[in-house]
Protein backbone atom coordinates (compact mmCIF):
# COMPACT_ATOMS: atom_id res chain seq x y z
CA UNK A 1 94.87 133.06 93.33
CA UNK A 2 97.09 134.61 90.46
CA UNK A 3 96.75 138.28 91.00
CA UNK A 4 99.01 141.71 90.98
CA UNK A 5 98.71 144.82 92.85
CA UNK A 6 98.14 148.02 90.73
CA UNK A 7 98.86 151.35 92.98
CA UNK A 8 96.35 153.36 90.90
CA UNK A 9 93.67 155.60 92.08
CA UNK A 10 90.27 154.98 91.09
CA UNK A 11 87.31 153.44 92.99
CA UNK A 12 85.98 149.64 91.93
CA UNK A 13 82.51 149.56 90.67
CA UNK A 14 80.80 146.87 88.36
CA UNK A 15 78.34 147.89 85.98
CA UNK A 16 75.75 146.17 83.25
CA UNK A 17 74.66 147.21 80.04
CA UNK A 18 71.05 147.06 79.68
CA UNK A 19 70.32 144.70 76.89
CA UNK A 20 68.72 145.90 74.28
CA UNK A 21 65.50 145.25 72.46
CA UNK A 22 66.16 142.21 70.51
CA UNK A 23 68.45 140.94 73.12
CA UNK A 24 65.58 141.51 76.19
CA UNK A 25 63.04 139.74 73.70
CA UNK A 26 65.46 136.55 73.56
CA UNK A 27 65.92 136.37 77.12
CA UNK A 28 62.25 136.44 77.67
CA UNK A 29 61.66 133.64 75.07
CA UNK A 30 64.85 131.74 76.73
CA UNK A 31 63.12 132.45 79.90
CA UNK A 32 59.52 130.90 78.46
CA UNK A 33 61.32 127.55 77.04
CA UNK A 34 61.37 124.46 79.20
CA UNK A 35 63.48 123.68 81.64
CA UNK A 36 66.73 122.40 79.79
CA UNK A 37 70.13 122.55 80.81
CA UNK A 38 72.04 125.39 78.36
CA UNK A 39 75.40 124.63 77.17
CA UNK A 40 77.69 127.83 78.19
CA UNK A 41 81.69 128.51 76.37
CA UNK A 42 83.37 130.99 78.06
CA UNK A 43 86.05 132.19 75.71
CA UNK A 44 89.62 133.57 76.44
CA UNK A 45 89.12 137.15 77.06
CA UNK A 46 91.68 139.22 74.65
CA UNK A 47 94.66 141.19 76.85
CA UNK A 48 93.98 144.62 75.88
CA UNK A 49 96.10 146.11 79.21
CA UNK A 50 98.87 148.98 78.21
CA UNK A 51 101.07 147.49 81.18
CA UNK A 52 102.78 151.06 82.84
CA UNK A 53 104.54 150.76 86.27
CA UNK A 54 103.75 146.74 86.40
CA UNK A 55 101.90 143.83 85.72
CA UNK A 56 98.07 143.38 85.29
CA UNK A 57 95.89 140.37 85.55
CA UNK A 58 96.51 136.84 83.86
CA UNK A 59 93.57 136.96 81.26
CA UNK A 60 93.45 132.94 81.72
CA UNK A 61 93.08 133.18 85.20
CA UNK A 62 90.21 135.97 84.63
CA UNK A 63 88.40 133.26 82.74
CA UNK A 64 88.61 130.56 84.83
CA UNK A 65 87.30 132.99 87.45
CA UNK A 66 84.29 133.61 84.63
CA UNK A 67 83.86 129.88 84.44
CA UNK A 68 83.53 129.31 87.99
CA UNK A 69 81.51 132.38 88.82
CA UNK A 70 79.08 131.39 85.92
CA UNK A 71 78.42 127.63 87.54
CA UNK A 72 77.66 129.49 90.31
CA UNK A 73 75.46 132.31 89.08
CA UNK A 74 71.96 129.53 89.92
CA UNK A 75 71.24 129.39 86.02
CA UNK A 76 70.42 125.80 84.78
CA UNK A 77 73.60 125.26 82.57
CA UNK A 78 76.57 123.15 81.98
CA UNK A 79 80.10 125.23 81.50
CA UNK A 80 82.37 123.64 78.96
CA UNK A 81 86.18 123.32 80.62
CA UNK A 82 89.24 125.47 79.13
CA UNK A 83 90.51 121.32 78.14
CA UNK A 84 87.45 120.66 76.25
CA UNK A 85 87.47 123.80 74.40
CA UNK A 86 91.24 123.20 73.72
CA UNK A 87 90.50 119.78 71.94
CA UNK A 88 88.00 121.04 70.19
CA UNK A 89 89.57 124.27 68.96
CA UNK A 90 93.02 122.31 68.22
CA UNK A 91 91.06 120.25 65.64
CA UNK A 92 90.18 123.05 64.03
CA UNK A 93 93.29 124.81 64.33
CA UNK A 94 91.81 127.18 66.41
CA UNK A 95 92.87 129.25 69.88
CA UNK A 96 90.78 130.20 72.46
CA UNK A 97 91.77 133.98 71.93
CA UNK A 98 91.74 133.61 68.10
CA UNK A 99 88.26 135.62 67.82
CA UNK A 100 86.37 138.83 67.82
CA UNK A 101 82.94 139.79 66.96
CA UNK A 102 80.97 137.50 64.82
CA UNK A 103 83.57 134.28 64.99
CA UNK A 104 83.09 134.45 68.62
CA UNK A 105 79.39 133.63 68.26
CA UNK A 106 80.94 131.23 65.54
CA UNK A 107 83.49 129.12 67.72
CA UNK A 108 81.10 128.95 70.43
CA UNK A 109 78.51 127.34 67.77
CA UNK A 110 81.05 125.52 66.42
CA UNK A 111 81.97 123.52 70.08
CA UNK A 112 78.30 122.97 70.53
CA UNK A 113 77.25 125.65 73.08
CA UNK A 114 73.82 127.28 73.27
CA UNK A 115 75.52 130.75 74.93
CA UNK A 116 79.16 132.04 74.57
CA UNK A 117 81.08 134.05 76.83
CA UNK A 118 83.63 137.24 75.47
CA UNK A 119 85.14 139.88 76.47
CA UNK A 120 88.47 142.05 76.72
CA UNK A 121 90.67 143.18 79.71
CA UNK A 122 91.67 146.60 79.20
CA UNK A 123 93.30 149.61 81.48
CA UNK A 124 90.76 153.21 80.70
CA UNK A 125 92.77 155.88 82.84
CA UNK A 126 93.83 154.61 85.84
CA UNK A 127 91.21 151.78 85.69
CA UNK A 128 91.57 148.07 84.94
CA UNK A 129 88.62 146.99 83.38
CA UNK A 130 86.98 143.41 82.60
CA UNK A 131 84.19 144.10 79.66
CA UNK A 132 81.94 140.86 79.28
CA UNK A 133 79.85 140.16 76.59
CA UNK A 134 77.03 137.11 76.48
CA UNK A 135 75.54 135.88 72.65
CA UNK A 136 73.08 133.38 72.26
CA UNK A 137 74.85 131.13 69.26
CA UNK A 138 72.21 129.96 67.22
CA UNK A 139 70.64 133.66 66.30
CA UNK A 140 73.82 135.70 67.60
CA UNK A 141 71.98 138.06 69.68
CA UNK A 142 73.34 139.73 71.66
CA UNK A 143 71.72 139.14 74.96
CA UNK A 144 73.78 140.98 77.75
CA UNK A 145 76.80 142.92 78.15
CA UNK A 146 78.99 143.76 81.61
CA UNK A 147 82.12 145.83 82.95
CA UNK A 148 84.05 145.27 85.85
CA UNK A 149 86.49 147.52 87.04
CA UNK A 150 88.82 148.12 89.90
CA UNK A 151 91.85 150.23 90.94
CA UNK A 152 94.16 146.80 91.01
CA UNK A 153 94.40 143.31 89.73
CA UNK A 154 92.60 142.32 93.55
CA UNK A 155 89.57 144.90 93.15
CA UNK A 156 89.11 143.80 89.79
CA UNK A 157 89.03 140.44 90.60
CA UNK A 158 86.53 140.90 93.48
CA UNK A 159 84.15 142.35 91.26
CA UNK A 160 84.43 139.53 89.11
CA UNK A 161 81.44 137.70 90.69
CA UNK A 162 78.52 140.59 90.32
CA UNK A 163 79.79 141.35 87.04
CA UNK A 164 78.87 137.95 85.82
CA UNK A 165 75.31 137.66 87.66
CA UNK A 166 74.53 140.93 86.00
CA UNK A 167 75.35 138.99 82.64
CA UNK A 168 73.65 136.09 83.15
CA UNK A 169 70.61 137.72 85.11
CA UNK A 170 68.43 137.20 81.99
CA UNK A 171 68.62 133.64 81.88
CA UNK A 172 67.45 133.10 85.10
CA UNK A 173 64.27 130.70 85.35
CA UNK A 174 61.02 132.53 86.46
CA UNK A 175 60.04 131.37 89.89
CA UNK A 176 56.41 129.66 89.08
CA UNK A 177 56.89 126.59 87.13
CA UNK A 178 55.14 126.95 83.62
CA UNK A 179 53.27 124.43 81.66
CA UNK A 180 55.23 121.86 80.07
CA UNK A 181 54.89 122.38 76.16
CA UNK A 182 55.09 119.42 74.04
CA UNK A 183 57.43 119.57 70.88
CA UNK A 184 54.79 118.58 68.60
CA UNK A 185 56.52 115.76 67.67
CA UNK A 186 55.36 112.19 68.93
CA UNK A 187 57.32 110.20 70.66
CA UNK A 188 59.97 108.10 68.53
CA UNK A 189 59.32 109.78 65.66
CA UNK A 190 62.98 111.03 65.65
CA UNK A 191 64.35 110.07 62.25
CA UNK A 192 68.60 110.23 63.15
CA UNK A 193 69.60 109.84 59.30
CA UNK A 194 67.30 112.68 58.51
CA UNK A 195 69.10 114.53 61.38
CA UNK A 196 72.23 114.18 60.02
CA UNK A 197 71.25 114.77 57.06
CA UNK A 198 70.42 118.12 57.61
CA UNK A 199 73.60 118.83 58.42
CA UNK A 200 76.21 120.94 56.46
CA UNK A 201 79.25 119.26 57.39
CA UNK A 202 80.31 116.38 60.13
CA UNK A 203 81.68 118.75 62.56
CA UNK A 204 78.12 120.58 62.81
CA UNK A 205 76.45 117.51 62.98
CA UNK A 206 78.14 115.94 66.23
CA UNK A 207 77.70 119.74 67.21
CA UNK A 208 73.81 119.84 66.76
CA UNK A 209 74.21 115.96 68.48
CA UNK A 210 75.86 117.89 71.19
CA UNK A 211 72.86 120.35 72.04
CA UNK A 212 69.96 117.59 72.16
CA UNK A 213 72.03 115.46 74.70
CA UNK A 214 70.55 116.94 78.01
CA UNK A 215 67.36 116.72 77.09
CA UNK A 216 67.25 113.57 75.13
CA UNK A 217 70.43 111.57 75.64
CA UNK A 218 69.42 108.70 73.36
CA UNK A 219 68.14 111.25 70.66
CA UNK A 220 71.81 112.60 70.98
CA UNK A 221 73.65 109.47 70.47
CA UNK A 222 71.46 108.24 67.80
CA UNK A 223 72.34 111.27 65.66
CA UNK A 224 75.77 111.00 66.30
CA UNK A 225 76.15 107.76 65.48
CA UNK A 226 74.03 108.75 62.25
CA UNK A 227 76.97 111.45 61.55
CA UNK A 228 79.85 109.10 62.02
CA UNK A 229 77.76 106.44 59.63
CA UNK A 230 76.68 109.19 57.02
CA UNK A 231 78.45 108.79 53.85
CA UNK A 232 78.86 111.54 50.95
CA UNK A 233 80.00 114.53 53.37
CA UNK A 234 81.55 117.13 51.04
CA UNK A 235 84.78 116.78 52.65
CA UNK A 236 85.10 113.29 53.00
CA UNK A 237 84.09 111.07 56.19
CA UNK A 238 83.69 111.58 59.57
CA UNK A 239 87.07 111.50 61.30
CA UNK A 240 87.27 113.76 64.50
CA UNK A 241 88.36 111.35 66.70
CA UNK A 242 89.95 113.68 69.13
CA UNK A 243 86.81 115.58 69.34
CA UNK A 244 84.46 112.58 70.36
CA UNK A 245 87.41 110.99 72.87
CA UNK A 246 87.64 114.78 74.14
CA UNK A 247 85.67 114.26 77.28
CA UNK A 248 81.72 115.39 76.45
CA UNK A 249 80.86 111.59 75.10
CA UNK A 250 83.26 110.00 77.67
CA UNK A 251 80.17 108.38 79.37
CA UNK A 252 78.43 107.14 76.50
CA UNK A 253 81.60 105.61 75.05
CA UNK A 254 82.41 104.06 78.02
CA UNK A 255 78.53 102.65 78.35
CA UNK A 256 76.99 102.31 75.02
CA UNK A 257 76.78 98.27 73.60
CA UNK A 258 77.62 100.07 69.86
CA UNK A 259 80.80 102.42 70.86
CA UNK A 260 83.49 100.23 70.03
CA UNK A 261 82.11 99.77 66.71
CA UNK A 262 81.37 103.60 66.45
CA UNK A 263 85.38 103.92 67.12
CA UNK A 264 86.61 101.71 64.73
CA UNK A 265 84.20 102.95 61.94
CA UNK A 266 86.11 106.51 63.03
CA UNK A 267 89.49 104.93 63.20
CA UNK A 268 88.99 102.95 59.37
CA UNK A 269 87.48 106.59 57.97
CA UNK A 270 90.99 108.18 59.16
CA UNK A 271 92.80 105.55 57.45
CA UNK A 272 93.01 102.46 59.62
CA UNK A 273 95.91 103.28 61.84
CA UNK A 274 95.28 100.99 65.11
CA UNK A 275 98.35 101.45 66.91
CA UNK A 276 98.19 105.20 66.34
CA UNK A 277 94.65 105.68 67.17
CA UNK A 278 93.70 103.10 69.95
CA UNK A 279 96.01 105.22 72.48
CA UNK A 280 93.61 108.11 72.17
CA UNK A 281 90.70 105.64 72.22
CA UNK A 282 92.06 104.40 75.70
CA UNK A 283 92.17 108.04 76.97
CA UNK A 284 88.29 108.24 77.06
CA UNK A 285 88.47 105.02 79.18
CA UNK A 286 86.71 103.34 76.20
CA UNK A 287 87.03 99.46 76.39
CA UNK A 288 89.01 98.52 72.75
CA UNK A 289 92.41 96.98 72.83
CA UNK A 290 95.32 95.88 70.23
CA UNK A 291 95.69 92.28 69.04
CA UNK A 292 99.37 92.66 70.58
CA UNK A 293 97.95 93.43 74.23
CA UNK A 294 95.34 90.43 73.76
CA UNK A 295 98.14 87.85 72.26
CA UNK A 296 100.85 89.18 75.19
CA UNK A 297 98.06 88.44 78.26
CA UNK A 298 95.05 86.09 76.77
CA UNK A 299 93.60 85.06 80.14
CA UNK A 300 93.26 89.01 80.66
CA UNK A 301 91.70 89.80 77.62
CA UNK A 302 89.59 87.60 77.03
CA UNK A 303 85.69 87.97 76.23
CA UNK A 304 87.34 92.40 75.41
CA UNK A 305 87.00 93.68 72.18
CA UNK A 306 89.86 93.58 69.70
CA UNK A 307 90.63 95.95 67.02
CA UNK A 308 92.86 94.46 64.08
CA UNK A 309 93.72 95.73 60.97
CA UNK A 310 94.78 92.71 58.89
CA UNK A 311 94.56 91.06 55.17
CA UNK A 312 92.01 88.22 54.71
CA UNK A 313 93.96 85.41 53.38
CA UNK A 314 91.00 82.58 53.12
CA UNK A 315 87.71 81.65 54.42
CA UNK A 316 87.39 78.17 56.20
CA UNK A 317 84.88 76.37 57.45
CA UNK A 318 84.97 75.52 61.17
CA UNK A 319 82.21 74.15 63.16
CA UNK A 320 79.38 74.23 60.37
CA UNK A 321 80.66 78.45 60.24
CA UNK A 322 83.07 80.42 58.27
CA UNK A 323 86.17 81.59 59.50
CA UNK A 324 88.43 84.15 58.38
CA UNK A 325 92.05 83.86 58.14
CA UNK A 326 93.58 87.12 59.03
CA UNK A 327 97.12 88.32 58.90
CA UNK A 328 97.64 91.76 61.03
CA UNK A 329 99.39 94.29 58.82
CA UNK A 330 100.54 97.71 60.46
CA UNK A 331 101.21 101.21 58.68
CA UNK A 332 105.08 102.40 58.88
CA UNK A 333 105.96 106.20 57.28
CA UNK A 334 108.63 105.51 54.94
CA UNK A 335 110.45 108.81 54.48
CA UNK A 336 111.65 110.07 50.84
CA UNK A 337 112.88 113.33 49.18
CA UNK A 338 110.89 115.06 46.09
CA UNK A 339 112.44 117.61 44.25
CA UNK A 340 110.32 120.91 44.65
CA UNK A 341 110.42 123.37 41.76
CA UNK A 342 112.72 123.67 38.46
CA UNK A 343 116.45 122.79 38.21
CA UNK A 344 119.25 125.19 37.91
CA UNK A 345 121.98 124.05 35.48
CA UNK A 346 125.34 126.09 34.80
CA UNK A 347 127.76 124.51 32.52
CA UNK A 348 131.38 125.91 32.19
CA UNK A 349 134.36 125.25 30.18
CA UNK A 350 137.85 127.11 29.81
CA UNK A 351 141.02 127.20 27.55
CA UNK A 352 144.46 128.68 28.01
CA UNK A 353 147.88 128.18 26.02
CA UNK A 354 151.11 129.40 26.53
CA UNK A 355 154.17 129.80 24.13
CA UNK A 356 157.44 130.89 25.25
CA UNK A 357 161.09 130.88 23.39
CA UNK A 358 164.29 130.92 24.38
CA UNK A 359 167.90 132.20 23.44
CA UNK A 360 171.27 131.67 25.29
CA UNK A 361 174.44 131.73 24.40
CA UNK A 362 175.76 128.64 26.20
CA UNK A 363 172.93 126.32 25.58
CA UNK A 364 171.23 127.30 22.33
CA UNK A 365 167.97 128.24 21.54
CA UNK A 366 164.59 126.71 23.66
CA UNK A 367 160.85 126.77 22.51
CA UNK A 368 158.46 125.71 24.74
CA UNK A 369 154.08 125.65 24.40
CA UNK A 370 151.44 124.43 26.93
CA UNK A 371 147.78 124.22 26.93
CA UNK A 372 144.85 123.64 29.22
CA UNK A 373 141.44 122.91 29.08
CA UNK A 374 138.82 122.19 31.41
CA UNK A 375 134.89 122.10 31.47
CA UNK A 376 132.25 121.40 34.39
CA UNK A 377 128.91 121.00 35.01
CA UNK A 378 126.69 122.53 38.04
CA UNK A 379 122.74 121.53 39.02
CA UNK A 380 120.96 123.15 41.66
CA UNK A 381 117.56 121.70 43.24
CA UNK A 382 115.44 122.50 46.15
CA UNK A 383 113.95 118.77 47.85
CA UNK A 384 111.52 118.33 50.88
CA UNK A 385 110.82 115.11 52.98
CA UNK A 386 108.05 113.46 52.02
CA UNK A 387 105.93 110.50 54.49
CA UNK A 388 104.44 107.51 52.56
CA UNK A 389 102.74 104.88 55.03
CA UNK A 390 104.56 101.79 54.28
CA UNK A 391 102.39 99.04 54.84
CA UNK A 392 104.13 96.19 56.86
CA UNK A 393 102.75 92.53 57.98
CA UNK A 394 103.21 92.14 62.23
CA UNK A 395 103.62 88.59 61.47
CA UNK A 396 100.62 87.99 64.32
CA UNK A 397 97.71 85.95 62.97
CA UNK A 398 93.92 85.53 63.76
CA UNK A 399 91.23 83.61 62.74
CA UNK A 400 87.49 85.49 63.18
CA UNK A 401 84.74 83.11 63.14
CA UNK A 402 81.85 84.89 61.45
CA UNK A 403 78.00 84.89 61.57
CA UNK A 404 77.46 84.27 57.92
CA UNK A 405 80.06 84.11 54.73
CA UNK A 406 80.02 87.59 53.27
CA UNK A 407 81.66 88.12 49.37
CA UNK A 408 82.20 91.32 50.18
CA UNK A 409 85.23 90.42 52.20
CA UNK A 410 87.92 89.66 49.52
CA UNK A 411 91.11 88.11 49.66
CA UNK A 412 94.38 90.10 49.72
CA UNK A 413 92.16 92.92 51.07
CA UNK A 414 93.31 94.98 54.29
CA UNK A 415 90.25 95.06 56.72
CA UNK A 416 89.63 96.69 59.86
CA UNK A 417 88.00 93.96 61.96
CA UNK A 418 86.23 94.31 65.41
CA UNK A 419 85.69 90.85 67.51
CA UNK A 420 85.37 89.61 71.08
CA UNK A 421 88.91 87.90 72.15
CA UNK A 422 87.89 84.35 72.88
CA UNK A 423 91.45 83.17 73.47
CA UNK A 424 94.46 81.14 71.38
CA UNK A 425 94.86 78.37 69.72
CA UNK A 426 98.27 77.21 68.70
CA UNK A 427 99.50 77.81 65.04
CA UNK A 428 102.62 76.88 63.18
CA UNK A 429 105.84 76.66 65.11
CA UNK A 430 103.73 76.93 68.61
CA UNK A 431 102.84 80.87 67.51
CA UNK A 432 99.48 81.41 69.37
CA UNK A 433 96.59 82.71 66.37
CA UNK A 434 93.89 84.62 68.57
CA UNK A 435 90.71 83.71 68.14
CA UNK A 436 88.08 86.21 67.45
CA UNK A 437 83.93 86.76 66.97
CA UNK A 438 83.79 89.07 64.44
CA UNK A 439 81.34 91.92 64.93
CA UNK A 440 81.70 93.71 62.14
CA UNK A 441 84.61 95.05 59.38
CA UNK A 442 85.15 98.20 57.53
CA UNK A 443 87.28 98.44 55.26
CA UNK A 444 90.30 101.49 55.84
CA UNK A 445 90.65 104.92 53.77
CA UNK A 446 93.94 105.66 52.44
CA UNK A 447 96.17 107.55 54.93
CA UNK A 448 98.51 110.02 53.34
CA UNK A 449 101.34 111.46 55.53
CA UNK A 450 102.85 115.09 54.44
């Protein structure tokens, strides 16, 4: 346990705003609502200690106290870890400390939780002090606030535990089980596309996906598999890859019949990158592989799905079915420099000439002249390095036996495709060509490196 001893003189106590009206009225409704496992962020708390004769308490360590003492406070809810909420902040371009106020209702909404966690370490006289603060996201209420407080960094931290049941003490369930109300809503008449949308923007849409997943898992996955399909977002397509491979959908992606095809309609959206992307796919355990790793072991691949991004070069006919001739093609970044603002020119030039006589009386007279000239030229320029994605054949090939011909797939075109490996076959010069069952293609956004 990361602690430090404070010799200050002041007794430990832990203490609990009442909530007020609106904030007692949510808790009762929260209280009235069915049985459903809550969502709970608890952020960073903000280091507010004036540090005097020597150190105070790690405010990371004070929240991963939080986290663990709210898991085991006896309230129905899931805690999000300090690694999720880094992924998800990252992609943002967030920190977990970033916030006050308002934006810390905000960021909690933002990584889909129902309640969010806040608060401030700060020394009042001789007093270190741990103020806690508990919104509901969706109306920002306000629903209970808490101080702990100790002499040192160990009191403090030993009144960590009552501080937080205080806080959470609204949430908990009442005793006598309540009628189970029913949504109003029959039974599969959940309409994803609708869902998302509804939705302002893609990362509030896997957000709101987020929310229903405890309660209706396939309700969840259906809508976010609606906001990865959605077209016409505002800002472009779905592409937060790092925040669906970031742990929360781990088990569906690793489970699900349609999450490799989910993935590579991400991957295409952020520009078709396999090599780049499939790395971070892997991470999440989810079962898509390179045509590299396939080609390198086929007896261990085999019947695994593929990702390839590669440009259809004809359509054949084998077995009574089309085929597709594929060569792989890779993105490289290409660096070059671009010249960033005006030119500065100075141009120059110069003259001089000399004339000199002279008289002696052994040798005569003398006369003598010289001249020079000179002129020059100067240019001043500020340039930056600039990434282009160079796109490069691998020199692997494929052929992807399709279900039906499809003109949508043109010639010359770069595709992303996703098959099942079904093994080799040899090509030219004994080069193995996989040989794939196409699932499905989408074709890649442009990628632009800065």
């Amino acid at each position: 346990m990361r602690s430090c001893t404070f010799l200050l003189i002041a007794c430990a106590c832990a203490t609990a705003a009442p909530p007020s009206k609106p904030a007692a009225e949510a808790a009762a409704a929260a209280a009235r609502e069915p049985a459903a496992t809550r969502i709970v962020s608890v952020l960073e708390l903000r280091n507010k200690q004036q540090l005097r004769d020597g150190p105070g308490i790690d405010a990371g360590y004070v929240a991963d106290r939080l986290r663990a003492e709210v898991l085991g406070a006896g309230i129905d809810a899931r805690v999000i870890s300090r690694e999720n909420m880094l992924v998800m902040l990252q992609a943002q371009g967030k920190q977990l400390a970033d916030c006050e106020g308002e934006c810390e209702v905000e960021t909690g909404r933002r990584i889909g939780a129902d309640l969010v966690v806040s608060g401030e370490i700060l020394r009042v006289g001789e007093s270190l002090k741990a103020s806690l603060r508990l919104h509901e996201t969706r109306s920002g209420t306000l629903v209970a606030a808490a101080t702990a407080a100790g002499s040192t960094a160990e009191e403090l931290d030993s009144r960590l535990g009552s501080a937080v049941r205080q806080l959470v003490a609204p949430l908990q369930r009442p005793v006598a089980a309540s009628p189970v109300r029913s949504s109003g809503r029959p039974a599969g008449s959940f309409d994803p596309r609708a869902f998302a949308a509804s939705q302002p923007s893609p990362w509030d849409c896997e957000s709101a996906a987020r929310r229903l997943r405890d309660t209706a898992p396939e309700q969840a996955w259906a809508a976010l598999v609606a906001c990865i399909e959605r077209q016409g977002w505002p800002r472009g397509d779905f592409t937060y890859l790092e925040l669906i491979t970031g742990g929360f959908w781990d088990q569906d992606l690793t489970t699900r019949p349609d999450a490799p095809k989910v993935i590579a309609r991400i991957i295409a959206s952020r520009g078709g990158d396999v090599e780049g992307d499939i790395p971070l796919v892997q991470k999440s355990r989810v079962p898509l592989f390179t045509l590299a790793a396939a080609l390198r072991q086929p007896d261990v691949y085999k019947g695994r799905w593929v990702l390839v991004r590669g440009a259809l070069t004809d359509i054949r006919q084998e077995a009574g079915k089309p085929a597709a001739m594929v060569r792989e093609t890779s993105l490289r970044a290409t660096s070059r420099e671009v010249q960033v603002g005006n030119v500065s020119r100075w141009d120059r030039s110069s003259t001089a000439s000399a004339q000199s006589e002279v008289a002696t009386t052994r040798y005569g007279n003398a006369r003598g002249s010289s001249r020079y000239a000179s002129n020059g030229r100067s240019e001043f320029s500020t340039v930056k390095q600039k990434f282009d994605n160079e796109r490069v054949e691998t020199g692997r090939l494929a052929i992807g036996r399709l279900a039906q011909a499809d003109p949508f797939l043109e010639p010359e075109k770069d595709f992303l495709f996703l098959g099942r490996f079904e093994g080799t076959s040899p090509g030219r010069d004994q080069q193995p060509v996989a040989l794939l069952s196409i699932a499905g293609y989408f074709q890649p956004n442009a990628l632009l490196l800065q």
